[in-house]
N, C-alpha and C. Protein backbone atom coordinates (compact mmCIF):
# COMPACT_ATOMS: atom_id res chain seq x y z
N UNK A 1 21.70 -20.09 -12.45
CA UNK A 1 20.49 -19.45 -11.98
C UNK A 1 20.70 -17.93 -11.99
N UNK A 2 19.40 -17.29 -12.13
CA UNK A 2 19.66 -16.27 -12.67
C UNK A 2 19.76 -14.81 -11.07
N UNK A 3 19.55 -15.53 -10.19
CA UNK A 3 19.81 -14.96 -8.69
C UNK A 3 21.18 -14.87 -8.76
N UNK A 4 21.94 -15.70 -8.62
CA UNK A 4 23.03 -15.66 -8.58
C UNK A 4 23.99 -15.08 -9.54
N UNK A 5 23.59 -15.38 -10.68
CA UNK A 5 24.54 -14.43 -11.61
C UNK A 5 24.37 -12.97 -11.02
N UNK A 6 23.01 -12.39 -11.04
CA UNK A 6 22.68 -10.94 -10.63
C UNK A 6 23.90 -10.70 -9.23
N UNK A 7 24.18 -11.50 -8.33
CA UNK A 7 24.65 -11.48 -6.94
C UNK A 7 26.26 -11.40 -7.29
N UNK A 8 26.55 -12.11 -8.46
CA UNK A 8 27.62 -11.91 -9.09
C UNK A 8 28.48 -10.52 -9.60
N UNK A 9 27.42 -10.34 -10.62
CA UNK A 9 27.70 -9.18 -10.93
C UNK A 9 27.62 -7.76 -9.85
N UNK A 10 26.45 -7.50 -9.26
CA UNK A 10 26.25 -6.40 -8.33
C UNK A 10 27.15 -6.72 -7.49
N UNK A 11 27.54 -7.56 -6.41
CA UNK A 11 28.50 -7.58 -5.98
C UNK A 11 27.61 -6.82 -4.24
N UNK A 12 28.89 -6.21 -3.48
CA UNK A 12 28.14 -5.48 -2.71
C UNK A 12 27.00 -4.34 -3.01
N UNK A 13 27.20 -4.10 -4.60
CA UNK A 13 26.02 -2.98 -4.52
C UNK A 13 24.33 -3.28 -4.17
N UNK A 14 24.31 -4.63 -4.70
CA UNK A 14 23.07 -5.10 -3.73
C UNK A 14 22.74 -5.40 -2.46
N UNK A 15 21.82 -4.80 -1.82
CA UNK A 15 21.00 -4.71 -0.61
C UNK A 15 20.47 -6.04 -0.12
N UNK A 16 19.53 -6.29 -1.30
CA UNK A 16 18.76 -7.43 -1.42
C UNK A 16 18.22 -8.47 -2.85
N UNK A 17 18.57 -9.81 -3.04
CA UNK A 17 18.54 -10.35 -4.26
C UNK A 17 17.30 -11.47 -3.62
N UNK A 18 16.56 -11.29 -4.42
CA UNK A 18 15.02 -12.55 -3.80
C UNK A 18 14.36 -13.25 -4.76
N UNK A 19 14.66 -14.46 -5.00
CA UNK A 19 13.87 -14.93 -5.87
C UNK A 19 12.37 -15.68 -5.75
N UNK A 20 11.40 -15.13 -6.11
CA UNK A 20 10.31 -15.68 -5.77
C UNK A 20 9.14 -15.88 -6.82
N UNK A 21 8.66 -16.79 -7.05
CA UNK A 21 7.19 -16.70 -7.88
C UNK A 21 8.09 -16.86 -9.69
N UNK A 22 8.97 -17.51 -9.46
CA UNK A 22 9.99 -17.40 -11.06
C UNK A 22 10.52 -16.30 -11.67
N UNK A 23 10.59 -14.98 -10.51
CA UNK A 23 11.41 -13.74 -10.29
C UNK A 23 11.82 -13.54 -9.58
N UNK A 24 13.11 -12.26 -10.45
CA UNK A 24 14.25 -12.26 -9.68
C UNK A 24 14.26 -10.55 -9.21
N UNK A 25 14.08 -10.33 -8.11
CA UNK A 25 14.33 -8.64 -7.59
C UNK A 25 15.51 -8.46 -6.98
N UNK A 26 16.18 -7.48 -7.27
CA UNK A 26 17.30 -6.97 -6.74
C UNK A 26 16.64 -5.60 -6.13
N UNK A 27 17.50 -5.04 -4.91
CA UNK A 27 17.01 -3.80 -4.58
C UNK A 27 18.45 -3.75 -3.87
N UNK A 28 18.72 -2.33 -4.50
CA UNK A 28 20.34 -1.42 -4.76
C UNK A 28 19.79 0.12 -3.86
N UNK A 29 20.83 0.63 -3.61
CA UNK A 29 20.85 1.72 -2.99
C UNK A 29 21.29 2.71 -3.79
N UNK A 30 20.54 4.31 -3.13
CA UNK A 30 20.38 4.97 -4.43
C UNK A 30 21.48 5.46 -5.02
N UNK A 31 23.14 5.55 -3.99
CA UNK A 31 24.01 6.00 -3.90
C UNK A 31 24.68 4.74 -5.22
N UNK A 32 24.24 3.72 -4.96
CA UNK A 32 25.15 2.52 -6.64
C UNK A 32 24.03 2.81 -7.08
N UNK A 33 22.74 2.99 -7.36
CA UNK A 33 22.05 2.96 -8.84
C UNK A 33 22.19 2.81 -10.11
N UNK A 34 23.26 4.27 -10.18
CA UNK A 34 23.50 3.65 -12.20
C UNK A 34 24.59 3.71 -11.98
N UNK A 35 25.41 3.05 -11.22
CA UNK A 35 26.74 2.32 -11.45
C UNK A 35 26.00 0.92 -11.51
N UNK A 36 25.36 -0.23 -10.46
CA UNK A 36 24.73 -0.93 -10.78
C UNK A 36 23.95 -1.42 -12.18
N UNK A 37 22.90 -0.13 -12.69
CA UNK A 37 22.18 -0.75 -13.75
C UNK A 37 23.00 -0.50 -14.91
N UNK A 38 24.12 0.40 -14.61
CA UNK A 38 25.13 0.03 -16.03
C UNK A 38 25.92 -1.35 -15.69
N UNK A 39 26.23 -1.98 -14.76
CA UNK A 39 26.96 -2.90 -14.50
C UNK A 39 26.13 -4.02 -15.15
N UNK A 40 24.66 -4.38 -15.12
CA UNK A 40 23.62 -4.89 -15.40
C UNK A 40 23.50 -4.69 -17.10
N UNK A 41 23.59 -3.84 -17.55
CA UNK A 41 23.95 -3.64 -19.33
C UNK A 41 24.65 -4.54 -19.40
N UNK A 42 26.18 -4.13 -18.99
CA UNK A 42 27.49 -3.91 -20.01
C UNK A 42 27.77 -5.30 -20.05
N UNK A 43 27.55 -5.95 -18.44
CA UNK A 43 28.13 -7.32 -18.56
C UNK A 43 27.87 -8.55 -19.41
N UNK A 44 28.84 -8.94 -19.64
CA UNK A 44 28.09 -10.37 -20.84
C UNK A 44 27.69 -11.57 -20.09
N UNK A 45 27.42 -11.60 -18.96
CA UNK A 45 26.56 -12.25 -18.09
C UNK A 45 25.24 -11.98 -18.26
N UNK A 46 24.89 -11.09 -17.93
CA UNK A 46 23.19 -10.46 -17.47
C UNK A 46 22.89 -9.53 -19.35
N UNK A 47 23.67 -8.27 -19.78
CA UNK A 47 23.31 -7.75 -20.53
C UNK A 47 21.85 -7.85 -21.18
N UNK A 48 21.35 -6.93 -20.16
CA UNK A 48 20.54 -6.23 -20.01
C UNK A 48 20.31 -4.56 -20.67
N UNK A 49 20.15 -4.97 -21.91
CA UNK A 49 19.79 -4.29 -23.04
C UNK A 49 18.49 -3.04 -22.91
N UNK A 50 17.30 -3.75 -22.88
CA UNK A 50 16.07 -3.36 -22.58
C UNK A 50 15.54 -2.94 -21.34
N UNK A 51 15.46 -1.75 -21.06
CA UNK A 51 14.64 -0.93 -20.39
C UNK A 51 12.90 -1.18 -20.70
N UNK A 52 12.24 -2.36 -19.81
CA UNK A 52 10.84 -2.57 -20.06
C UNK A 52 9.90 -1.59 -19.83
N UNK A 53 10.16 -1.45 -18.46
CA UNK A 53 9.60 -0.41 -17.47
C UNK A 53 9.99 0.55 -16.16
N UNK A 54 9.38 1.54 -16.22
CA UNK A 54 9.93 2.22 -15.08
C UNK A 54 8.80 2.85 -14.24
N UNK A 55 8.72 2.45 -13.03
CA UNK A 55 7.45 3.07 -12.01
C UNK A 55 7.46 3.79 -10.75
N UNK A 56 6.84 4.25 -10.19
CA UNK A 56 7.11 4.56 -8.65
C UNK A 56 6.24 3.75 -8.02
N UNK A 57 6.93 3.70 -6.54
CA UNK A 57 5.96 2.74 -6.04
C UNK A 57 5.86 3.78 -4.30
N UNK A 58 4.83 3.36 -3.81
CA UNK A 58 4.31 3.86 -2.55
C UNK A 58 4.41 3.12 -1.72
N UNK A 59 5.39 3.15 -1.00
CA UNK A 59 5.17 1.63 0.21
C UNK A 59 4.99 1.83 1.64
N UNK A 60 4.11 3.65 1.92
CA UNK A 60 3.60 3.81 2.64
C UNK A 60 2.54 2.83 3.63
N UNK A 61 2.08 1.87 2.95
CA UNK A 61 0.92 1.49 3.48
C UNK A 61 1.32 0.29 4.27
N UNK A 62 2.53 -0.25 4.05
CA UNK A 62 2.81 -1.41 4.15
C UNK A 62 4.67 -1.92 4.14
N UNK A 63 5.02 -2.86 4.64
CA UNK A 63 6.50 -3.34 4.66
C UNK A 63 7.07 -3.86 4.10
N UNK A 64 8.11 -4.28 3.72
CA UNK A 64 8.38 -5.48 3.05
C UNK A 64 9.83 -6.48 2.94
N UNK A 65 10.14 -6.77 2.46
CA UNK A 65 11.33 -7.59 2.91
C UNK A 65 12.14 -7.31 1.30
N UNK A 66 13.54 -7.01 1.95
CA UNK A 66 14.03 -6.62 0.96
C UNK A 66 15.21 -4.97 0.59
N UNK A 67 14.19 -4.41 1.50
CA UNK A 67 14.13 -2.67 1.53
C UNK A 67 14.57 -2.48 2.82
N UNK A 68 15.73 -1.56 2.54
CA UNK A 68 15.88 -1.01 4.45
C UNK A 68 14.71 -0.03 4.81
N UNK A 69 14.52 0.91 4.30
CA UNK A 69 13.25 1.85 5.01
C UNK A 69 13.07 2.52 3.84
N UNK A 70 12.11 3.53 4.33
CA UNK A 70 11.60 4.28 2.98
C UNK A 70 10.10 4.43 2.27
N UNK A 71 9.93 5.35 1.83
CA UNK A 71 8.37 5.25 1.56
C UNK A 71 8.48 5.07 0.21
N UNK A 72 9.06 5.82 -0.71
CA UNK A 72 9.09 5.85 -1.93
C UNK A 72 10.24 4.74 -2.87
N UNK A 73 9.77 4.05 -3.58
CA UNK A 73 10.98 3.62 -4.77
C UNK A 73 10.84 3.78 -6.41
N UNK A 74 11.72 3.57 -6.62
CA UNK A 74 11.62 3.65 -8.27
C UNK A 74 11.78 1.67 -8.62
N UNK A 75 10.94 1.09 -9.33
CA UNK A 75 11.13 -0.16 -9.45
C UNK A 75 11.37 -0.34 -11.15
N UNK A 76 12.37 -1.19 -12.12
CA UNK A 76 12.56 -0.75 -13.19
C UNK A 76 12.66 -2.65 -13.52
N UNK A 77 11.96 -3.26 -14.65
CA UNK A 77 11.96 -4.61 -15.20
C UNK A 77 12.68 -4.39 -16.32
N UNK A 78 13.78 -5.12 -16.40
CA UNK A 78 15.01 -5.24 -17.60
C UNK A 78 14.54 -6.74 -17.89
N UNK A 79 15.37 -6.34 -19.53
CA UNK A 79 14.86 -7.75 -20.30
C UNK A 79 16.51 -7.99 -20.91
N UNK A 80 17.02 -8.84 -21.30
CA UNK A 80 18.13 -9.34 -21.94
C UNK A 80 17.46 -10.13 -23.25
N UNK A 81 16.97 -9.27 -24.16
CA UNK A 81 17.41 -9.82 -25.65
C UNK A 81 18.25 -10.74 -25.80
N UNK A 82 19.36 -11.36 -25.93
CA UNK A 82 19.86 -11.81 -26.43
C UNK A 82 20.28 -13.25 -25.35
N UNK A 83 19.49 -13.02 -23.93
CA UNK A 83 19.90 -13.65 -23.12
C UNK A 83 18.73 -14.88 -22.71
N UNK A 84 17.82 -13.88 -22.95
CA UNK A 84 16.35 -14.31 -23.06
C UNK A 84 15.66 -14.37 -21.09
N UNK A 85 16.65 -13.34 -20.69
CA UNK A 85 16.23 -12.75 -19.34
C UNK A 85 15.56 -11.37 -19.00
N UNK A 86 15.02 -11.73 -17.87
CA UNK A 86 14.24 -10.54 -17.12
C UNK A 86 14.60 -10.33 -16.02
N UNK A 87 14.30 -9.26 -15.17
CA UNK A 87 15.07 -8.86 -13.71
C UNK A 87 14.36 -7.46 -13.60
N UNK A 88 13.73 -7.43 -12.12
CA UNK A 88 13.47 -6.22 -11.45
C UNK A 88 14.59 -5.89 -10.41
N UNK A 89 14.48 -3.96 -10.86
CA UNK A 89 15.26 -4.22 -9.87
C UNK A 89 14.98 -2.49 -9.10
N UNK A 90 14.88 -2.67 -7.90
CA UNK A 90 14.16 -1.19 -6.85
C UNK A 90 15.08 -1.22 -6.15
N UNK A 91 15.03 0.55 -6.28
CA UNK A 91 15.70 1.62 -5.57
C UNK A 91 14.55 2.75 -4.55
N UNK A 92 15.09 2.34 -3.26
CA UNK A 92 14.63 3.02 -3.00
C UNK A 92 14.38 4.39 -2.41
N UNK A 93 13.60 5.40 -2.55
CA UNK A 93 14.56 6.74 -2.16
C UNK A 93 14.93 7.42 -0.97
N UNK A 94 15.94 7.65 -0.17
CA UNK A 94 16.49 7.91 1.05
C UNK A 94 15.74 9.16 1.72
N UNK A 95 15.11 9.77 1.36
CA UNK A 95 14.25 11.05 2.13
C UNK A 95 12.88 11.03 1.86
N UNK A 96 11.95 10.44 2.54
CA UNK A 96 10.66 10.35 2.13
C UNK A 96 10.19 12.01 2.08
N UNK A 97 10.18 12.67 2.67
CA UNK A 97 9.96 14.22 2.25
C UNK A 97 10.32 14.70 1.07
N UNK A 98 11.33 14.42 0.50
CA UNK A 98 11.48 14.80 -0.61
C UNK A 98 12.52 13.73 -1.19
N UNK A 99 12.17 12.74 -2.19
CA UNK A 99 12.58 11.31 -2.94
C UNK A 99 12.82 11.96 -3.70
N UNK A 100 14.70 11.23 -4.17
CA UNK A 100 14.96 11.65 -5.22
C UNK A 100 16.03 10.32 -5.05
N UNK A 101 16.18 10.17 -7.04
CA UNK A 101 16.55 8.85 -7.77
C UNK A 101 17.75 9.33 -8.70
N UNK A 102 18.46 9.12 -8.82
CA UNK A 102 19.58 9.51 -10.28
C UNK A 102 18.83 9.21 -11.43
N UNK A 103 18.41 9.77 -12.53
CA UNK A 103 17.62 9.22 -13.77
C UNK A 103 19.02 8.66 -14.40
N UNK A 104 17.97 7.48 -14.67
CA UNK A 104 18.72 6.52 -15.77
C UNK A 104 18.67 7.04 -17.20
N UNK A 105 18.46 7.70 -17.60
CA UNK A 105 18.34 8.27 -19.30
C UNK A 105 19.71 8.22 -19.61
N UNK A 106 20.68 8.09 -19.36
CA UNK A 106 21.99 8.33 -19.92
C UNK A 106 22.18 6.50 -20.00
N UNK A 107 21.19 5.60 -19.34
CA UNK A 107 22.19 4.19 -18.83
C UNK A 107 20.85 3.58 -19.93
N UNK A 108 19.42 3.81 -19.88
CA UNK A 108 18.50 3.57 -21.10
C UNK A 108 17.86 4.78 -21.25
N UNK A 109 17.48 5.34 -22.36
CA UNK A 109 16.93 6.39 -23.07
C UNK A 109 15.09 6.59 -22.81
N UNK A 110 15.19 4.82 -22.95
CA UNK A 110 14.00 4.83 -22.93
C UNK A 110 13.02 5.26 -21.79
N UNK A 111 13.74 5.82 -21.00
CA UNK A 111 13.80 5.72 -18.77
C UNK A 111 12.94 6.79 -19.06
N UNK A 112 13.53 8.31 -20.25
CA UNK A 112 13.22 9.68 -20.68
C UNK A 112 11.38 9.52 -19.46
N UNK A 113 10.34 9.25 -20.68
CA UNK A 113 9.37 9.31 -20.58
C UNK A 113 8.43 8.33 -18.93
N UNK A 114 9.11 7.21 -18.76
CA UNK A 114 8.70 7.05 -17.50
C UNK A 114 8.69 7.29 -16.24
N UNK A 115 10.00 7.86 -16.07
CA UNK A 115 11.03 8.75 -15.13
C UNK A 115 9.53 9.90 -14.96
N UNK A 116 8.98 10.25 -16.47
CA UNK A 116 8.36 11.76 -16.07
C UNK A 116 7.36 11.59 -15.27
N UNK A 117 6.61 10.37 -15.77
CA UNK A 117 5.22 9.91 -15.32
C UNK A 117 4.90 9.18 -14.02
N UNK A 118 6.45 9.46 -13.54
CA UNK A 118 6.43 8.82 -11.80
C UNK A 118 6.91 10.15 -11.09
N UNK A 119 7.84 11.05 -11.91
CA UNK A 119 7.85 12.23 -10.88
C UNK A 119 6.31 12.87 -10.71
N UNK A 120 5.18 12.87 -12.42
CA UNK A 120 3.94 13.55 -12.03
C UNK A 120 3.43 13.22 -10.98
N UNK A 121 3.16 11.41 -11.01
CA UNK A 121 2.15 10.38 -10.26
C UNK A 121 2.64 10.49 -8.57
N UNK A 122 3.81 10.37 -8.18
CA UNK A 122 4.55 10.07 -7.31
C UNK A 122 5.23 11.50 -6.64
N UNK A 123 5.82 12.20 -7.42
CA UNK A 123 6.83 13.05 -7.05
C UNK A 123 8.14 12.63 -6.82
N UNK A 124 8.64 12.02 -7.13
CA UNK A 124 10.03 11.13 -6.91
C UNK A 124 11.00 12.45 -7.93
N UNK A 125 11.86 12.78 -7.71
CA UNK A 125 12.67 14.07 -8.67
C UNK A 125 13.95 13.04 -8.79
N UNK A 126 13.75 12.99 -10.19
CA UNK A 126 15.08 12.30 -10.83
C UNK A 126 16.01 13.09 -11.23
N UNK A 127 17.06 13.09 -10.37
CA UNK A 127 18.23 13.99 -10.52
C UNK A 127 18.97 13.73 -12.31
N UNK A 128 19.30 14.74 -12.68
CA UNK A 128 19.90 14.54 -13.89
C UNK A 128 19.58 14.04 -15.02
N UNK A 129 17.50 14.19 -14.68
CA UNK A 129 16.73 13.61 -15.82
C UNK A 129 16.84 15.33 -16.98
N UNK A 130 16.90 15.04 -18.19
CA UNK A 130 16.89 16.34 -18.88
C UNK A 130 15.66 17.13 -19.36
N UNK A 131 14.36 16.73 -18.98
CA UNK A 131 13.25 17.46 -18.96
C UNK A 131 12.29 17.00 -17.87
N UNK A 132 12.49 17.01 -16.69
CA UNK A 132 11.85 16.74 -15.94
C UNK A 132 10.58 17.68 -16.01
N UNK A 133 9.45 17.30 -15.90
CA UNK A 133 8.29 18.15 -15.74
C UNK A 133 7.31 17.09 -15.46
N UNK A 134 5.98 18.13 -15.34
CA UNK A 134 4.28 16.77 -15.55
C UNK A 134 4.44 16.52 -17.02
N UNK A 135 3.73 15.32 -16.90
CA UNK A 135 3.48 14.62 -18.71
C UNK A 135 1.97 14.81 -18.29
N UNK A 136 1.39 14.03 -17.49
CA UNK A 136 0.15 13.62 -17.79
C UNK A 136 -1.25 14.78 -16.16
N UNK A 137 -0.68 15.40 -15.92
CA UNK A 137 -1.51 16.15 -14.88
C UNK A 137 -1.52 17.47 -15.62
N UNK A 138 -1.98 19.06 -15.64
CA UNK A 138 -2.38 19.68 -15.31
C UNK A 138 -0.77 20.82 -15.08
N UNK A 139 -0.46 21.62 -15.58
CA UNK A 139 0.73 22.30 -15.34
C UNK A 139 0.65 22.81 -13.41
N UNK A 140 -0.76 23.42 -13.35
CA UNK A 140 -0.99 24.07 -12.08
C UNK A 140 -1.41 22.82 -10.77
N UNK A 141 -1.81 21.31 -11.51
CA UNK A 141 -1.93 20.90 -10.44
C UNK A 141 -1.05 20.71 -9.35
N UNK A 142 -1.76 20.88 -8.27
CA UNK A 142 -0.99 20.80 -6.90
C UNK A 142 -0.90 19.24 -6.70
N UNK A 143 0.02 18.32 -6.02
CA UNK A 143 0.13 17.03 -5.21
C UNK A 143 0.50 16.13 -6.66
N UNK A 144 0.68 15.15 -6.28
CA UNK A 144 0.93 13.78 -6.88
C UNK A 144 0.14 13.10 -6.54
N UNK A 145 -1.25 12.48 -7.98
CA UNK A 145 -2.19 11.66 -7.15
C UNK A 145 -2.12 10.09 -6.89
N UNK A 146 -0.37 9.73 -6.94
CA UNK A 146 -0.49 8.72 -6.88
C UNK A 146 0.02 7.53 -5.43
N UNK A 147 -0.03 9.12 -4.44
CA UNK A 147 0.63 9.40 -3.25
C UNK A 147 -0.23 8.24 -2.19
N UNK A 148 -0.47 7.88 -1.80
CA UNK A 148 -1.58 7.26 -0.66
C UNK A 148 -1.91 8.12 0.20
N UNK A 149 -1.04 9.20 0.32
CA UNK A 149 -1.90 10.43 1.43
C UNK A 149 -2.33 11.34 0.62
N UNK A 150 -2.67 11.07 -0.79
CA UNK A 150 -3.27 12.03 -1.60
C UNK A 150 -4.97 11.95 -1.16
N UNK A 151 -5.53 13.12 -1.28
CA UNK A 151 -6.79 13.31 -0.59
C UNK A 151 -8.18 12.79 -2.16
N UNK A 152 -8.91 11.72 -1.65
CA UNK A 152 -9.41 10.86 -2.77
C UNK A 152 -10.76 11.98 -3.15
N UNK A 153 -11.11 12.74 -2.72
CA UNK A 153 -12.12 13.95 -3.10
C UNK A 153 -11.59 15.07 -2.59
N UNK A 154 -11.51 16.09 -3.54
CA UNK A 154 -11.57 17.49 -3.02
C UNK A 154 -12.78 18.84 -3.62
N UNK A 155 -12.07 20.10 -3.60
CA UNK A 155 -13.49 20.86 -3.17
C UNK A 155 -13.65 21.39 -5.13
N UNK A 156 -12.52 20.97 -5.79
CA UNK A 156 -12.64 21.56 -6.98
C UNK A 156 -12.21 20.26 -8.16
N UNK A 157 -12.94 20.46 -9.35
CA UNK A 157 -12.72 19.68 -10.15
C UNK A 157 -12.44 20.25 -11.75
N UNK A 158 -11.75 19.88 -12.46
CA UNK A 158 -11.04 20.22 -13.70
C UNK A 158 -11.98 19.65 -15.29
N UNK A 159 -11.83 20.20 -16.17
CA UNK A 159 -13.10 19.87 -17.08
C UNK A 159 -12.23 20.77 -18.09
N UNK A 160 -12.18 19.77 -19.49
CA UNK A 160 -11.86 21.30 -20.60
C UNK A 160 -13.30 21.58 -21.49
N UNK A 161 -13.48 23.08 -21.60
CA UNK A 161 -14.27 23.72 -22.33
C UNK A 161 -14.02 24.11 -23.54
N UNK A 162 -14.74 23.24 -24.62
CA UNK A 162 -14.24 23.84 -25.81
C UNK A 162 -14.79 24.48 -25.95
N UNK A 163 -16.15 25.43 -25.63
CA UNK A 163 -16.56 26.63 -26.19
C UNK A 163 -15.55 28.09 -25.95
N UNK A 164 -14.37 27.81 -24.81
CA UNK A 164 -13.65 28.55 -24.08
C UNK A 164 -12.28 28.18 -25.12
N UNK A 165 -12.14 26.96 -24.73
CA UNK A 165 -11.01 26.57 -25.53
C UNK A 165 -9.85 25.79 -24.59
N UNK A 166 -10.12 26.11 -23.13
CA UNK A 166 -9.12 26.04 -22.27
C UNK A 166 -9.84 24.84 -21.08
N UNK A 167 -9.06 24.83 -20.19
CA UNK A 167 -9.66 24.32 -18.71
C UNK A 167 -10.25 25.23 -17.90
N UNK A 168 -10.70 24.52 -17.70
CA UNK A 168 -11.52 25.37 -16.10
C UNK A 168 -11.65 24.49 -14.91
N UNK A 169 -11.37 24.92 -13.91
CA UNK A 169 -11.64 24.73 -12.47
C UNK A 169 -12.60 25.33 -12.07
N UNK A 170 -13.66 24.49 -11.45
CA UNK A 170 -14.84 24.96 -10.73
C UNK A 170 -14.83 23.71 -9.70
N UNK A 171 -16.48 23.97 -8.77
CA UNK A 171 -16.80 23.49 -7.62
C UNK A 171 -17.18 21.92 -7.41
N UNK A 172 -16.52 21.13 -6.70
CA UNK A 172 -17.18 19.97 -6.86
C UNK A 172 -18.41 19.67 -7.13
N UNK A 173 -19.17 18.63 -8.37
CA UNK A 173 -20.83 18.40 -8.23
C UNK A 173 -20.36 17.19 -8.12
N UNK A 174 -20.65 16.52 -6.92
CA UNK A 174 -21.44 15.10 -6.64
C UNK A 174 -22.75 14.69 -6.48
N UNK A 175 -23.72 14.26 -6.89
CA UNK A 175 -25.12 13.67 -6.94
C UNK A 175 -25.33 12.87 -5.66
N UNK A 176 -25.49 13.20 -4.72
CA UNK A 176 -25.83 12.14 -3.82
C UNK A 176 -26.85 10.99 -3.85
N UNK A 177 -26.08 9.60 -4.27
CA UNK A 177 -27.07 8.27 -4.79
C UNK A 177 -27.33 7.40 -3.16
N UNK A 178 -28.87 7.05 -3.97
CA UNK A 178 -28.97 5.72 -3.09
C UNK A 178 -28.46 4.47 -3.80
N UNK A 179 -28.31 3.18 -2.47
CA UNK A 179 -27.65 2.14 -3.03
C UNK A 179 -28.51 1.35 -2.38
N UNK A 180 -29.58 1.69 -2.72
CA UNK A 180 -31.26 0.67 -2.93
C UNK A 180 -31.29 0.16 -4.02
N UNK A 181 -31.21 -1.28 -4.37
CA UNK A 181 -31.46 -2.15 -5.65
C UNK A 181 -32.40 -1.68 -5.73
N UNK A 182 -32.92 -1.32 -7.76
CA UNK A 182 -34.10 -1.07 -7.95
C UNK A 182 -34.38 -2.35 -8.73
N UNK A 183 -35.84 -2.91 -8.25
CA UNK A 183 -36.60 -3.77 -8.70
C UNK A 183 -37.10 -3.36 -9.74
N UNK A 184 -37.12 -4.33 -11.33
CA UNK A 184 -37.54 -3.89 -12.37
C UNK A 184 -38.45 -4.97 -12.88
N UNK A 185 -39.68 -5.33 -13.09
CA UNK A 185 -40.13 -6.90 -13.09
C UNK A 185 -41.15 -6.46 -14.18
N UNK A 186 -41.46 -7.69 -14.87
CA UNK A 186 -42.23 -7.42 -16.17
C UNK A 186 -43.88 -7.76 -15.58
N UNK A 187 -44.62 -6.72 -16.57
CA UNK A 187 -46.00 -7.42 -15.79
C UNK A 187 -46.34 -8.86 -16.29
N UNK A 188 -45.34 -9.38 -16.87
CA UNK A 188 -46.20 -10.96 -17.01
C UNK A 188 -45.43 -11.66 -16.08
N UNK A 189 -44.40 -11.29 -15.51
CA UNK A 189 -43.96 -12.13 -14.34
C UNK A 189 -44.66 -12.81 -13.67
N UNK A 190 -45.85 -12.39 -13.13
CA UNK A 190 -46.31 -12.39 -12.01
C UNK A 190 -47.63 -13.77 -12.24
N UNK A 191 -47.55 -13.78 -13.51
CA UNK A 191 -48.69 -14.87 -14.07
C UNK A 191 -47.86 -16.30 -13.61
């Protein structure tokens, strides 16, 4: 079973191994991270080849079993090619004020580009990632909107102008709607 091999290999570096729903989560601490997910490669047990995905997660809102504390994690789904396995496995980050993860780019390559799109979304700072920046926000935007205490309207909104060529920031326009069904009926209905 594939719990147990994982429990095998990690050894004490796992926190927590849970199998549920025909998956297997491991959750490691950030201090073994990529000693762990290289341990998770190399071995000819698990070899874990494939880097599927990499995300941040917000677990502000809510608890869970598994995790000692923490608001922020990095959660990453490995696949074994050759094994014909899968495995999640979350880290989560020790300073909710300011989360930070060891980037895996040296342990999968492929980490490069997702790593970026959870420091934009999230703010999570992956130590020892080699271009950390925004991918997908705004150079000047302020916050991470993928925060739960990110504010869901504010006073300015972003738009590019091609007659300008650039972006612009201007003033919120919201339309204030009613949410009165409008009745639309044909005049032969009524025959």
């Amino acid at each position: 079973m594939l719990k147990d091999i994982v429990s095998e290999v990690l050894g004490s570096k796992a926190i927590a191994i849970v199998a549920a729903l025909d998956e297997v989560t491991a959750t490691v601490a950030p201090a073994d991270w990529v000693e762990a997910c290289r341990a998770l490669r190399d071995h000819p047990k698990t070899r874990f080849d494939t880097l599927i995905d990499l995300c941040g997660v917000d677990y502000s809102a809510y608890g869970g079993e598994g995790r000692e504390s923490g608001k922020y994690a990095t959660v990453i789904h490995l696949l074994s090619v050759v094994l014909n396995q899968r495995l999640r496995i979350r880290c989560v980050a020790a300073d909710d004020a300011f989360p930070v993860v060891h980037s895996l780019v040296d342990v999968w390559p492929s980490a490069n580009w997702y790593e970026r799109e959870a420091f934009d979304l999230f703010g999570i700072v992956y130590e020892g990632h080699p271009d950390l920046r925004r991918i997908l926000t705004d150079y000047g935007f302020v916050g991470h909107p993928f925060r739960k205490d990110f504010p869901t309207s504010g006073y300015v909104e972003m738009r590019y102008d091609p007659e300008q060529r650039r972006v612009l920031y201007q003033p919120v326009t919201i339309e204030p709607r009613e949410n009165t069904p409008r009745i639309v009926r044909d005049d032969s209905y009524a025959n």
